[in-house]
C-alpha atoms as a PDB file:
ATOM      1  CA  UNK A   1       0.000   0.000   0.000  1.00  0.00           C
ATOM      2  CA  UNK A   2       2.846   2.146   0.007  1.00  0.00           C
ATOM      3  CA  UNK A   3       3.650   5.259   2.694  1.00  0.00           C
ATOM      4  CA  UNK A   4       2.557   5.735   4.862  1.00  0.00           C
ATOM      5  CA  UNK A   5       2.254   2.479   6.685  1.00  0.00           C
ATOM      6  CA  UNK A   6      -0.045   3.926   9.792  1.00  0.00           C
ATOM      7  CA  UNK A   7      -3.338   5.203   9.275  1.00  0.00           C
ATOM      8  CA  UNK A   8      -4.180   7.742  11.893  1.00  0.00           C
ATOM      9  CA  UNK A   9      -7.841   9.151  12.571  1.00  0.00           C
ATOM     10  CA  UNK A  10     -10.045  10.712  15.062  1.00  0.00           C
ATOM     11  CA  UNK A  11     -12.599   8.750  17.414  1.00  0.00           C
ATOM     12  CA  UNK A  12     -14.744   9.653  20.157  1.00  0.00           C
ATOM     13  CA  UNK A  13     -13.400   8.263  23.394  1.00  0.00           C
ATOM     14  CA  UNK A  14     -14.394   8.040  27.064  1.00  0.00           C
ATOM     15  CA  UNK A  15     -17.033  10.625  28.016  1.00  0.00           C
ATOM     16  CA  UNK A  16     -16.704  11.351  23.832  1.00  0.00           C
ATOM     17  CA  UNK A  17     -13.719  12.960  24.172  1.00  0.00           C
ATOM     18  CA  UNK A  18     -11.373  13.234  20.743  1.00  0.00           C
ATOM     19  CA  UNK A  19      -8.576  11.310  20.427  1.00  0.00           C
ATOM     20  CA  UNK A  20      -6.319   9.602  17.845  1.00  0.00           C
ATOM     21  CA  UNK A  21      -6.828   5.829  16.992  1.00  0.00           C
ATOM     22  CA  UNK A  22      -3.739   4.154  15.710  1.00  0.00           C
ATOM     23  CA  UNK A  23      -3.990   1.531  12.747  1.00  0.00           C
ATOM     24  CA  UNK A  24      -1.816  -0.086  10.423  1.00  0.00           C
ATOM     25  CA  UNK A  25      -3.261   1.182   6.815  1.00  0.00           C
ATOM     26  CA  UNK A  26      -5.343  -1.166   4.846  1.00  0.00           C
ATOM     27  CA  UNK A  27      -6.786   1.282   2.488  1.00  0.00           C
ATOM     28  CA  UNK A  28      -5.830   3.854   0.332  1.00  0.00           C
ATOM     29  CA  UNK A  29      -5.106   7.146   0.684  1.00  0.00           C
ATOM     30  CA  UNK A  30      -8.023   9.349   1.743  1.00  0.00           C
ATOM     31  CA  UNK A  31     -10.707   6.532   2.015  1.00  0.00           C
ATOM     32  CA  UNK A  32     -12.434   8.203   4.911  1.00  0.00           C
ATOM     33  CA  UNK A  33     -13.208  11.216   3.369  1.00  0.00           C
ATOM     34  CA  UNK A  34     -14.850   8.753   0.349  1.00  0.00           C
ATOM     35  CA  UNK A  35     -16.773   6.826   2.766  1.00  0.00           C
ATOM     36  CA  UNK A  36     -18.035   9.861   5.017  1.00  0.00           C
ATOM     37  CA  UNK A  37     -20.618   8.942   7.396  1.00  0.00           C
ATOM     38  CA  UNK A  38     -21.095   5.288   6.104  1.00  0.00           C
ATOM     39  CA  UNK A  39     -19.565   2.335   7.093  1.00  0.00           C
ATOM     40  CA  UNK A  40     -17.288   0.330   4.897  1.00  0.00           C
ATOM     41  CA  UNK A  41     -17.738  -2.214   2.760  1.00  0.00           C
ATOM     42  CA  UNK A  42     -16.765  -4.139  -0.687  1.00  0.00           C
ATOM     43  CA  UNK A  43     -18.158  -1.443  -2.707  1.00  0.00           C
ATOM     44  CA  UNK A  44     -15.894   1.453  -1.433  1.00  0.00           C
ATOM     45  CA  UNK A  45     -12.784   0.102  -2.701  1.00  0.00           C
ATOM     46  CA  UNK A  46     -10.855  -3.371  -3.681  1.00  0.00           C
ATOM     47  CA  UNK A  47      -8.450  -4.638  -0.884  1.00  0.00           C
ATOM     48  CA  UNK A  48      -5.705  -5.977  -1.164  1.00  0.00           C
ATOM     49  CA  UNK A  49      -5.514  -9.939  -0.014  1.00  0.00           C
ATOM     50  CA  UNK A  50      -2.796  -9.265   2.060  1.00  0.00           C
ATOM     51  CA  UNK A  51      -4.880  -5.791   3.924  1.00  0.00           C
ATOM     52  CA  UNK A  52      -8.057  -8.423   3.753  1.00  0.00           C
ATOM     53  CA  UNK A  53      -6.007 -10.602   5.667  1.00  0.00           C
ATOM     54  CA  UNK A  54      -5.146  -8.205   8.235  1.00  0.00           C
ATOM     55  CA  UNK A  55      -8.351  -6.719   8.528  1.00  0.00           C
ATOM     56  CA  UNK A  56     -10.043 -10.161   8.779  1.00  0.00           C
ATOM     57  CA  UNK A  57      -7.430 -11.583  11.822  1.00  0.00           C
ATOM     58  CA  UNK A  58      -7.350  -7.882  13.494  1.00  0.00           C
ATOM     59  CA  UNK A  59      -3.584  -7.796  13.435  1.00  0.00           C
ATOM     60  CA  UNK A  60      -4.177  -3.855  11.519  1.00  0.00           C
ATOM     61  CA  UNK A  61      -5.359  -3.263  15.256  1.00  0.00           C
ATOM     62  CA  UNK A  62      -1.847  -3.766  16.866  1.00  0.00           C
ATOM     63  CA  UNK A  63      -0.469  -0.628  16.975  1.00  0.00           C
ATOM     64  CA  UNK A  64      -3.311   0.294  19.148  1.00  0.00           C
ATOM     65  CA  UNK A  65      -1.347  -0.778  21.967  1.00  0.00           C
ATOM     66  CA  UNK A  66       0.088   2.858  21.401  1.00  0.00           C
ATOM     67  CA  UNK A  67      -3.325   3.919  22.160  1.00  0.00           C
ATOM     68  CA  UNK A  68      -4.116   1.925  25.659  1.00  0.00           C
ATOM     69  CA  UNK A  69      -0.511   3.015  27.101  1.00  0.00           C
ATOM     70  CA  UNK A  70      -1.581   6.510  26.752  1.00  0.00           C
ATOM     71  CA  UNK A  71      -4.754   5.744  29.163  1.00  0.00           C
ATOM     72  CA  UNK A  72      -6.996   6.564  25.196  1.00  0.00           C
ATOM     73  CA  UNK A  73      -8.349   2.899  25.366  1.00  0.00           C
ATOM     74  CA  UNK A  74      -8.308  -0.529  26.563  1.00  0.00           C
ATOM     75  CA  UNK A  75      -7.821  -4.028  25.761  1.00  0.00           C
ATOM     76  CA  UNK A  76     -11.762  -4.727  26.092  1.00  0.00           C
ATOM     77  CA  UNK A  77     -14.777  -2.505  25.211  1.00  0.00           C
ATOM     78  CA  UNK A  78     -17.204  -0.648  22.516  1.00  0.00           C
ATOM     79  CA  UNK A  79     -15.038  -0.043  19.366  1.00  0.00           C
ATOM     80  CA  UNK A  80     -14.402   3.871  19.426  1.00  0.00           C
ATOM     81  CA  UNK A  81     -16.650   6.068  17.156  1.00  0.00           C
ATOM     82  CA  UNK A  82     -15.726   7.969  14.106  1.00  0.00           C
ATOM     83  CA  UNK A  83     -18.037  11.870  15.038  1.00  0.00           C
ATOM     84  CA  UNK A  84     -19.470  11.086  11.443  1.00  0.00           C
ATOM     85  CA  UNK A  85     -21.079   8.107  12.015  1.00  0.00           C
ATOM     86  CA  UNK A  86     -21.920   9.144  15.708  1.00  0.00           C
ATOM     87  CA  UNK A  87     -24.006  12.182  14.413  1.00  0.00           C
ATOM     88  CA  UNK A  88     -25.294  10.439  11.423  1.00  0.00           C
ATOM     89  CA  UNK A  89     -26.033   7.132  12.965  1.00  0.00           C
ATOM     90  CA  UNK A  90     -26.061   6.818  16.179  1.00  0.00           C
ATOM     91  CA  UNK A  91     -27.132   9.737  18.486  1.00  0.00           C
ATOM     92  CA  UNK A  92     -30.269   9.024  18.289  1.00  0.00           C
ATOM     93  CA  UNK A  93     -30.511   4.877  19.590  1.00  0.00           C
ATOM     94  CA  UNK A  94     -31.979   5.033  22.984  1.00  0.00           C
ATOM     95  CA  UNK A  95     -29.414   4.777  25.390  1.00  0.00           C
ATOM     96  CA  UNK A  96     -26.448   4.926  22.847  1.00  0.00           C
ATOM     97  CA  UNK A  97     -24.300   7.155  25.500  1.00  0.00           C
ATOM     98  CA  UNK A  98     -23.726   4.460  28.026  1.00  0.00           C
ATOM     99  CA  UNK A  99     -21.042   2.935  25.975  1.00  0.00           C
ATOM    100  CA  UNK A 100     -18.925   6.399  26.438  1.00  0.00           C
ATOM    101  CA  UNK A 101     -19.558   5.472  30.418  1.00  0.00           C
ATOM    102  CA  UNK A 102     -15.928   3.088  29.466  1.00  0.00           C
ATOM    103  CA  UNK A 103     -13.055   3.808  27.436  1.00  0.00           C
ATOM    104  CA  UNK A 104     -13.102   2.102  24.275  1.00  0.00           C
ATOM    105  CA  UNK A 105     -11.538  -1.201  23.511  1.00  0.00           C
ATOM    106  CA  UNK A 106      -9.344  -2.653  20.785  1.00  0.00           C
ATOM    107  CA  UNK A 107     -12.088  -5.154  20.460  1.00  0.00           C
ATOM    108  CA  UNK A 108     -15.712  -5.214  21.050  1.00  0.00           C
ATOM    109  CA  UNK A 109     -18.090  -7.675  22.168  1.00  0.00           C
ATOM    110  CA  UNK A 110     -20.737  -6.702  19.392  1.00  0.00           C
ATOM    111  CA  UNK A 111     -17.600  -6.281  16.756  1.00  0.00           C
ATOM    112  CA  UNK A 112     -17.224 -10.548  17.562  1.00  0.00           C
ATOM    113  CA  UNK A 113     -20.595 -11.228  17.585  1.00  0.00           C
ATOM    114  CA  UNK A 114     -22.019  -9.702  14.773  1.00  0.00           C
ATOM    115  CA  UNK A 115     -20.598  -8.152  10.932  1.00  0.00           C
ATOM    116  CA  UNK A 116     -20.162  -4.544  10.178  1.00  0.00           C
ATOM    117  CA  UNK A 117     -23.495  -4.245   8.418  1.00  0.00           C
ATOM    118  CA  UNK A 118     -25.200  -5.321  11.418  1.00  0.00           C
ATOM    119  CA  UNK A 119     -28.008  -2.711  12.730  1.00  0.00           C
ATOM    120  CA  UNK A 120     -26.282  -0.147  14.712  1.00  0.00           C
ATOM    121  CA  UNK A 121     -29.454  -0.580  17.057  1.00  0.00           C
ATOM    122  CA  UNK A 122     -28.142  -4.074  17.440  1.00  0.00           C
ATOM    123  CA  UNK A 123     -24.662  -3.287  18.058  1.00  0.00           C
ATOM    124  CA  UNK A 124     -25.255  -0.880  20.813  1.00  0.00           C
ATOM    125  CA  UNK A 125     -27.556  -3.519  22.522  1.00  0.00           C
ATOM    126  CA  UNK A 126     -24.724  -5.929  22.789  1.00  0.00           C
ATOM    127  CA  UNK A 127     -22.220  -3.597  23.406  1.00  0.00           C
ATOM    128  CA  UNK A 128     -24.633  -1.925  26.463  1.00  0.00           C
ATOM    129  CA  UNK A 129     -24.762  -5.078  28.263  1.00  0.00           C
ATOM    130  CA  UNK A 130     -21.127  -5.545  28.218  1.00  0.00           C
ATOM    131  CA  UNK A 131     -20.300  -2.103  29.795  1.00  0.00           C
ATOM    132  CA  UNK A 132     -23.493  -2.659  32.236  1.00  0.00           C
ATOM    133  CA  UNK A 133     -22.316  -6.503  33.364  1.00  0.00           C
ATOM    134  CA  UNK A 134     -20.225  -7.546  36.310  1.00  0.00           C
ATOM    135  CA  UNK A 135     -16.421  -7.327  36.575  1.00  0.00           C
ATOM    136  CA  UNK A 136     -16.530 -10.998  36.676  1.00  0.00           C
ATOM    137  CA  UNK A 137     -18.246 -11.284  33.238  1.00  0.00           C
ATOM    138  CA  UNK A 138     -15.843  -8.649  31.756  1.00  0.00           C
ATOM    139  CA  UNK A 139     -12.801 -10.556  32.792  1.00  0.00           C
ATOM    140  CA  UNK A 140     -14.469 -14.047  31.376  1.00  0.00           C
ATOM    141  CA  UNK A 141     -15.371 -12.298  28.130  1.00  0.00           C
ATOM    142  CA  UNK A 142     -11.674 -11.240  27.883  1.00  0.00           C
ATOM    143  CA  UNK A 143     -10.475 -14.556  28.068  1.00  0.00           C
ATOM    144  CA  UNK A 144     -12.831 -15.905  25.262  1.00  0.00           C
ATOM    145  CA  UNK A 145     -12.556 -13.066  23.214  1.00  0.00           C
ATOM    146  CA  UNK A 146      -8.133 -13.553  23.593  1.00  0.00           C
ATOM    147  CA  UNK A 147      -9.016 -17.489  22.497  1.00  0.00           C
ATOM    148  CA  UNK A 148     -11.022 -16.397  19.768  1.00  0.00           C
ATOM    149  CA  UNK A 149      -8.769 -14.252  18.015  1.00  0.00           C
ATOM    150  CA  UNK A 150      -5.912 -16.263  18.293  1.00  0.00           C
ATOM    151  CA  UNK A 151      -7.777 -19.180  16.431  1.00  0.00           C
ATOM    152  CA  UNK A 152      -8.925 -16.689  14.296  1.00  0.00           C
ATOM    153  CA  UNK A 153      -5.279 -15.564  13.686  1.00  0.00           C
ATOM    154  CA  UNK A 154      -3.988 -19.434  13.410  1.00  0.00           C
ATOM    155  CA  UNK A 155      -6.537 -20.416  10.558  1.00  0.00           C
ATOM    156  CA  UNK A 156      -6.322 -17.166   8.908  1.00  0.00           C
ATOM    157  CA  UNK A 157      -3.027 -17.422   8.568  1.00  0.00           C
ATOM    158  CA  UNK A 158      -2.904 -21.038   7.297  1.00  0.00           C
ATOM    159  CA  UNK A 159      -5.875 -20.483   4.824  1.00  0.00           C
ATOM    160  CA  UNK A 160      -3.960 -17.044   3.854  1.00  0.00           C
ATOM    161  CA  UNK A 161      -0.754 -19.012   2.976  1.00  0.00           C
ATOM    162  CA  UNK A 162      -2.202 -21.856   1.096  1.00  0.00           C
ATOM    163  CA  UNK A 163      -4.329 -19.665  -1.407  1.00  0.00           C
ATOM    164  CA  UNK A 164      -2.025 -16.712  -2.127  1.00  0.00           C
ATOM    165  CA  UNK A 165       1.347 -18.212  -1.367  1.00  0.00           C
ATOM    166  CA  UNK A 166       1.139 -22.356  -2.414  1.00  0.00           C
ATOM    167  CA  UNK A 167      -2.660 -22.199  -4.438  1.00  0.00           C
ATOM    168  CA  UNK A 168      -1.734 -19.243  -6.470  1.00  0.00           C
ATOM    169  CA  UNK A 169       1.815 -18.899  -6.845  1.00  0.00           C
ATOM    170  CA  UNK A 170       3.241 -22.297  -6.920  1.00  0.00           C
ATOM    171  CA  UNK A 171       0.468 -24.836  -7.594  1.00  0.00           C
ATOM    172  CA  UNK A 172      -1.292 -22.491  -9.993  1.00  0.00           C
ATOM    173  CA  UNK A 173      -4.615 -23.513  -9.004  1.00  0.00           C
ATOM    174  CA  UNK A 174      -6.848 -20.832  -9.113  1.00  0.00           C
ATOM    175  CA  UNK A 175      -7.063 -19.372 -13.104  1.00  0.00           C
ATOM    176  CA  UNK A 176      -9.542 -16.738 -12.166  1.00  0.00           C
ATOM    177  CA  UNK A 177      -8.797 -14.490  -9.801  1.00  0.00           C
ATOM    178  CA  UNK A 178     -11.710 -13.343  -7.276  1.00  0.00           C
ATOM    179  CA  UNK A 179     -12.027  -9.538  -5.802  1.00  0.00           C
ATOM    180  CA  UNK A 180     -14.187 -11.762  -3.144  1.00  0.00           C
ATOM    181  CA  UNK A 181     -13.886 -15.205  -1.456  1.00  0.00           C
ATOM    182  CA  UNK A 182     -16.884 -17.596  -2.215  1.00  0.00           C
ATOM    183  CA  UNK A 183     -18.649 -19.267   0.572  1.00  0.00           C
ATOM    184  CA  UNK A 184     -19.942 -22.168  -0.057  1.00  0.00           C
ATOM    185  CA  UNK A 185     -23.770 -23.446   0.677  1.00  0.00           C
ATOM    186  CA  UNK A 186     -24.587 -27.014   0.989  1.00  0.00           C
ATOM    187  CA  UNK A 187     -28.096 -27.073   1.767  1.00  0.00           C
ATOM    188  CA  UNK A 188     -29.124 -23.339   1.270  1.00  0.00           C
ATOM    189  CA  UNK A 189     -32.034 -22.655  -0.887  1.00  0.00           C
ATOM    190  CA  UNK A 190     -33.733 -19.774  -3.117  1.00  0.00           C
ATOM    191  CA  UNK A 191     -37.104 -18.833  -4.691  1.00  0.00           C
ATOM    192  CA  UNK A 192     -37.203 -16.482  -7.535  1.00  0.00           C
ATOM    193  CA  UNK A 193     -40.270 -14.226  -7.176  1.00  0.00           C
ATOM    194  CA  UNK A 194     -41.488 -11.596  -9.545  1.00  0.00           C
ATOM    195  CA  UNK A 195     -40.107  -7.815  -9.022  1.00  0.00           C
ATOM    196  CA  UNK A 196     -43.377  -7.100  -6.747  1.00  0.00           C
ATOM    197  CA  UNK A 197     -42.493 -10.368  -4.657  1.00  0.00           C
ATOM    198  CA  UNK A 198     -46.386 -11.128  -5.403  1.00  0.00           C
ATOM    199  CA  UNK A 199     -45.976 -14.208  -7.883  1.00  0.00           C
ATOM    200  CA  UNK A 200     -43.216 -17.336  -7.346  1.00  0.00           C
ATOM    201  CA  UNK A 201     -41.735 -18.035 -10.738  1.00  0.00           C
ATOM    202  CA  UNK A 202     -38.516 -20.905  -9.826  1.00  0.00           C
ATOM    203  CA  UNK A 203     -37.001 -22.649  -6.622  1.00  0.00           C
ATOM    204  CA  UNK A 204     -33.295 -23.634  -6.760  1.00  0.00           C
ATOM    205  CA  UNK A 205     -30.623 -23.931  -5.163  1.00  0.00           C
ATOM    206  CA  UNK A 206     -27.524 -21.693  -3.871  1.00  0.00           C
ATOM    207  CA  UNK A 207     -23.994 -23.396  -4.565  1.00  0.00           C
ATOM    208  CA  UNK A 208     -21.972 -20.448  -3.741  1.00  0.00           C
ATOM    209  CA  UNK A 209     -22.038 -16.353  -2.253  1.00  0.00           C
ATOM    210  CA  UNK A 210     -19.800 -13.923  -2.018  1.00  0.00           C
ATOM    211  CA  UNK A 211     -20.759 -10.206  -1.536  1.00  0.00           C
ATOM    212  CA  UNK A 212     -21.815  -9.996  -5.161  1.00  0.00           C
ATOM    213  CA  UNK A 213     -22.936 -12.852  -6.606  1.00  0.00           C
ATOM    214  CA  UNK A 214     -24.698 -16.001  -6.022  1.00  0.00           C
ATOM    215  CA  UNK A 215     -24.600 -18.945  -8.043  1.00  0.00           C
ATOM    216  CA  UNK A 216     -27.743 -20.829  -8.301  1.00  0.00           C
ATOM    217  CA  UNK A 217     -28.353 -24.005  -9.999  1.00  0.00           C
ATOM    218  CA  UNK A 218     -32.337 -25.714 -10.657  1.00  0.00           C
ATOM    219  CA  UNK A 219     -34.593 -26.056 -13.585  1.00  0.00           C
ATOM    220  CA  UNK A 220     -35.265 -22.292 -14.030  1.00  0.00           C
ATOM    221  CA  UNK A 221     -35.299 -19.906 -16.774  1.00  0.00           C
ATOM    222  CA  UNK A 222     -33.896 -16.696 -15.595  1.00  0.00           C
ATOM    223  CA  UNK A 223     -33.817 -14.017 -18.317  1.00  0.00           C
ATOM    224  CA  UNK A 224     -31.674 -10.612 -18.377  1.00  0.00           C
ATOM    225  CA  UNK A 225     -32.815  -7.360 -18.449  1.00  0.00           C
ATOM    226  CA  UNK A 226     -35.463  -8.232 -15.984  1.00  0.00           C
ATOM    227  CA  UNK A 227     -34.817  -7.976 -12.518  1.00  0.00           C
ATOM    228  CA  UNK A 228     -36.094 -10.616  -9.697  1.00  0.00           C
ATOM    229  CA  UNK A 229     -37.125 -10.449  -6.288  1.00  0.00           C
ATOM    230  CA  UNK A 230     -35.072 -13.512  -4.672  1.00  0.00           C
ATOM    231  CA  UNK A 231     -35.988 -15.153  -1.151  1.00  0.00           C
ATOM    232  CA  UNK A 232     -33.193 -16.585   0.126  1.00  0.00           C
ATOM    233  CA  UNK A 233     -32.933 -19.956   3.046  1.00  0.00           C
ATOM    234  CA  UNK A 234     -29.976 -20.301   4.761  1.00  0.00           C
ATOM    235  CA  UNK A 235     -28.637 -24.103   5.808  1.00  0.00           C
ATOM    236  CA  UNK A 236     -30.237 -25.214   9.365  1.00  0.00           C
ATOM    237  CA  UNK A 237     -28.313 -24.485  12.363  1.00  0.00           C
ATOM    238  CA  UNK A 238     -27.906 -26.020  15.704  1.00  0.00           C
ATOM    239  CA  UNK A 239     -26.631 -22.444  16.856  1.00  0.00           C
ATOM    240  CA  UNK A 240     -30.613 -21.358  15.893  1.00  0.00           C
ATOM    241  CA  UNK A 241     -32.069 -24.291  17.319  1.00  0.00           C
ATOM    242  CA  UNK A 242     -32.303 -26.480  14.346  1.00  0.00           C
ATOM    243  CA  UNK A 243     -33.893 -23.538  11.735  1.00  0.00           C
ATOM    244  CA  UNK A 244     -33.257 -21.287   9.028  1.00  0.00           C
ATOM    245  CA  UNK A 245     -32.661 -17.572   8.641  1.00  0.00           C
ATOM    246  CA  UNK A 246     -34.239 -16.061   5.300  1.00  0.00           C
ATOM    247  CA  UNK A 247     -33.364 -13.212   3.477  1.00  0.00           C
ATOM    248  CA  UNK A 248     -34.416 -10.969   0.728  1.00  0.00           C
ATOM    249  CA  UNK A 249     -32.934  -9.783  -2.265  1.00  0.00           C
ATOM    250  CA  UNK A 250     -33.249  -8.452  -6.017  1.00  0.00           C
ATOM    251  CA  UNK A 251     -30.982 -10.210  -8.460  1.00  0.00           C
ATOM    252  CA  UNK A 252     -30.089  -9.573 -11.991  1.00  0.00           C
ATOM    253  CA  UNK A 253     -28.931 -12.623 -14.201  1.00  0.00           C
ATOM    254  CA  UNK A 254     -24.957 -11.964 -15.402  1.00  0.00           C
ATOM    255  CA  UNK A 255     -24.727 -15.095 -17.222  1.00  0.00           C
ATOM    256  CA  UNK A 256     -26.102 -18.955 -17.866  1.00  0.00           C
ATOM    257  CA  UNK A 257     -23.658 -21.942 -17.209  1.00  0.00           C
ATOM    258  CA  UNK A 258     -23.541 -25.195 -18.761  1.00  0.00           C
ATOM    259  CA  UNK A 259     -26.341 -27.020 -17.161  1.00  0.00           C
ATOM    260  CA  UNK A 260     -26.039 -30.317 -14.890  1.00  0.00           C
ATOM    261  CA  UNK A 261     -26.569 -34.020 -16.712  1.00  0.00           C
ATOM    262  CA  UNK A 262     -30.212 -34.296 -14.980  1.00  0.00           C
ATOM    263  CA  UNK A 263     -31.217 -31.053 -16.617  1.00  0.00           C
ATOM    264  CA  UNK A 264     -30.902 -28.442 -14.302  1.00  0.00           C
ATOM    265  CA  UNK A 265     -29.446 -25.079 -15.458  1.00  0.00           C
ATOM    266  CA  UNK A 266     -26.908 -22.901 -13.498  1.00  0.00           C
ATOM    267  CA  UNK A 267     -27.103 -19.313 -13.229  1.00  0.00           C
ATOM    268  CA  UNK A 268     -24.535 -16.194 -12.450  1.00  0.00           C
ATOM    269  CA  UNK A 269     -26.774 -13.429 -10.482  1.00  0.00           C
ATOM    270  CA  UNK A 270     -25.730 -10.497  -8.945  1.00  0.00           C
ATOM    271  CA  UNK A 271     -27.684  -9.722  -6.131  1.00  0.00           C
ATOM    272  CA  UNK A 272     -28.771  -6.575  -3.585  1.00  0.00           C
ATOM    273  CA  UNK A 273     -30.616  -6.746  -0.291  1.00  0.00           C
ATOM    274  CA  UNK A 274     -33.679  -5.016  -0.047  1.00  0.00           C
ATOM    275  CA  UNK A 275     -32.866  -3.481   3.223  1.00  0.00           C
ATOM    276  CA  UNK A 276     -30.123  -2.748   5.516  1.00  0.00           C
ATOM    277  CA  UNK A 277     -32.039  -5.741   7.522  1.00  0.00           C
ATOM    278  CA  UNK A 278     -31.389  -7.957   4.584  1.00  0.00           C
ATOM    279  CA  UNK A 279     -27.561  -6.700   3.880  1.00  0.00           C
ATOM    280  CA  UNK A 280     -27.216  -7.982   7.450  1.00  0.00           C
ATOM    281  CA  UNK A 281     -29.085 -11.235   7.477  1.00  0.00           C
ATOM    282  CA  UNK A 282     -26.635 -12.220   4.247  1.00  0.00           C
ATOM    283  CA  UNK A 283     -23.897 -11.110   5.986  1.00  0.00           C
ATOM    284  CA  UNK A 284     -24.511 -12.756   9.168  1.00  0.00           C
ATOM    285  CA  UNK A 285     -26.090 -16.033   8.138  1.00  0.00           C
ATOM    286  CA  UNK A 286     -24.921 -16.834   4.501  1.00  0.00           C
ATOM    287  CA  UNK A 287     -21.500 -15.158   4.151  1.00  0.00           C
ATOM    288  CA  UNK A 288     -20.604 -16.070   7.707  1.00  0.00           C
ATOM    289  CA  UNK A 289     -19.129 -12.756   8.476  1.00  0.00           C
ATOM    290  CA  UNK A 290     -19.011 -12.404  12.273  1.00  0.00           C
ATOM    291  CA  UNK A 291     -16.084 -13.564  14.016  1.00  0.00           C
ATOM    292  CA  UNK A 292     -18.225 -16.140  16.765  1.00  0.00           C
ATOM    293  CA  UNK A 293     -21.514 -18.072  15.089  1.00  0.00           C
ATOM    294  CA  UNK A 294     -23.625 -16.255  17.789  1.00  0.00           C
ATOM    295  CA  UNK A 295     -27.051 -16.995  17.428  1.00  0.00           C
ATOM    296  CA  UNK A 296     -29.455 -13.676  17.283  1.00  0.00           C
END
């Protein structure tokens, strides 16, 4: 990514006081005036697999160590808040203030439990009843949360290695480089509605999601230039008691595989949630995004 290697930006501490978070940079040069008042995702900007990589183990928050021996934050607690998002976002949840009752924390009990596109409603919840619980429960969340990462860190590093070190480089086994990494479905499920969501046209199948596409296989007929209303099933989890999570989505065919030997076709779709609900529900329960399967 080039110079320089630290990105440094203002957050609202304890009792919303300034101060400057310490990262090492994983995006280019003047992203946060691009994203504003959002939050980021895949559509801001491509990132690099190695920046990915350190984004997706935590290890760009290091250098925040900087920040906790200055007394600025500690090892535990609510993430600290950029003042956009804050005034944009946030100052008007019900009881949003309590988590400036703590210093911030390098990590966050609602930053584990749940992907960035989940409600901010949601993450203040979470993040409430961790400033609001005993001592004792703080201490045993700590150690989890230290267990968590680490195995986080240990498989993220192996799977890192083994597709862009061995997979790529030596064994040559991917010929088509991804912007995204699939996820794939073994039991999901999806029925293609009508734009209106009134009529159900096809059910099929999801092989594979990443935050663009899906891949869908069943005996449909999917045509472009029209645009579908998609409900999608997620795979049945003990974590949720044995059901399903289902999500909503408009897709837009890209392009029509070759079709399977029992006669089932296979489709490319690009696909948008309906809601910020939705973007969350495929985050959470198809894309796997959150850092602990916690059941919600």
């Amino acid at each position: 990514m080039g110079r320089p290697v630290f990105y440094v930006g203002e957050r609202l501490g304890y009792q919303k006081k300034p101060f400057n978070i310490i990262k090492f940079r994983t995006l280019g040069l003047g992203a946060q005036q691009k994203i504003g008042g959002e939050l980021f995702n895949h559509k801001h900007a491509q990132i690099r697999p190695a920046a990915q990589f350190m984004r997706d183990t935590r290890l760009d928050e290091l250098p925040q160590l900087l920040n906790i021996a200055r007394g600025e934050m500690q090892f535990i607690g609510p993430r600290p808040e950029r003042y956009e998002v804050y005034v944009q976002q946030c100052k008007d949840i019900p009881n949003y203030e309590v988590r400036f009752q703590t210093a911030p924390g390098v990590v966050g009990f609602s930053q584990l439990c749940t992907p960035h596109s989940a409600p901010k409603t949601m993450r203040a919840r979470i993040d409430r009843q961790y400033v609001t619980s005993s001592s004792r429960s703080q201490v045993g969340f700590g150690l989890f949360a230290a267990w968590v990462l680490l195995r986080r860190l240990v498989v993220g590093s192996v799977n890192y290695l083994w597709r862009e070190k061995i997979g790529n480089q030596l064994l040559k086994g991917q010929a088509e480089r991804r912007a995204h990494p699939r996820v794939r479905l073994n039991t999901a499920t999806v029925e293609i509605m009508s734009y209106d969501g009134k009529e159900k046209l096809y059910s099929g199948r999801i092989c594979d999601i990443n935050s663009e596409y899906l891949r869908l296989t069943g005996h449909m007929d999917l045509q472009p230039d029209i645009r579908y209303r998609a409900r999608l099933k997620s795979e049945a989890k003990a974590s949720l008691g044995g059901r399903s999570k289902v999500a909503y989505c408009y897709v837009d065919l890209i392009r029509e595989n070759a079709g399977t030997a029992d006669g089932e076709r296979e489709f490319i779709v690009e696909y948008e949630p309906v809601s910020p609900l939705n973007h969350y529900l495929v985050d959470q329960y198809f894309l796997h995004k959150s850092i602990i399967a916690c059941p919600n």
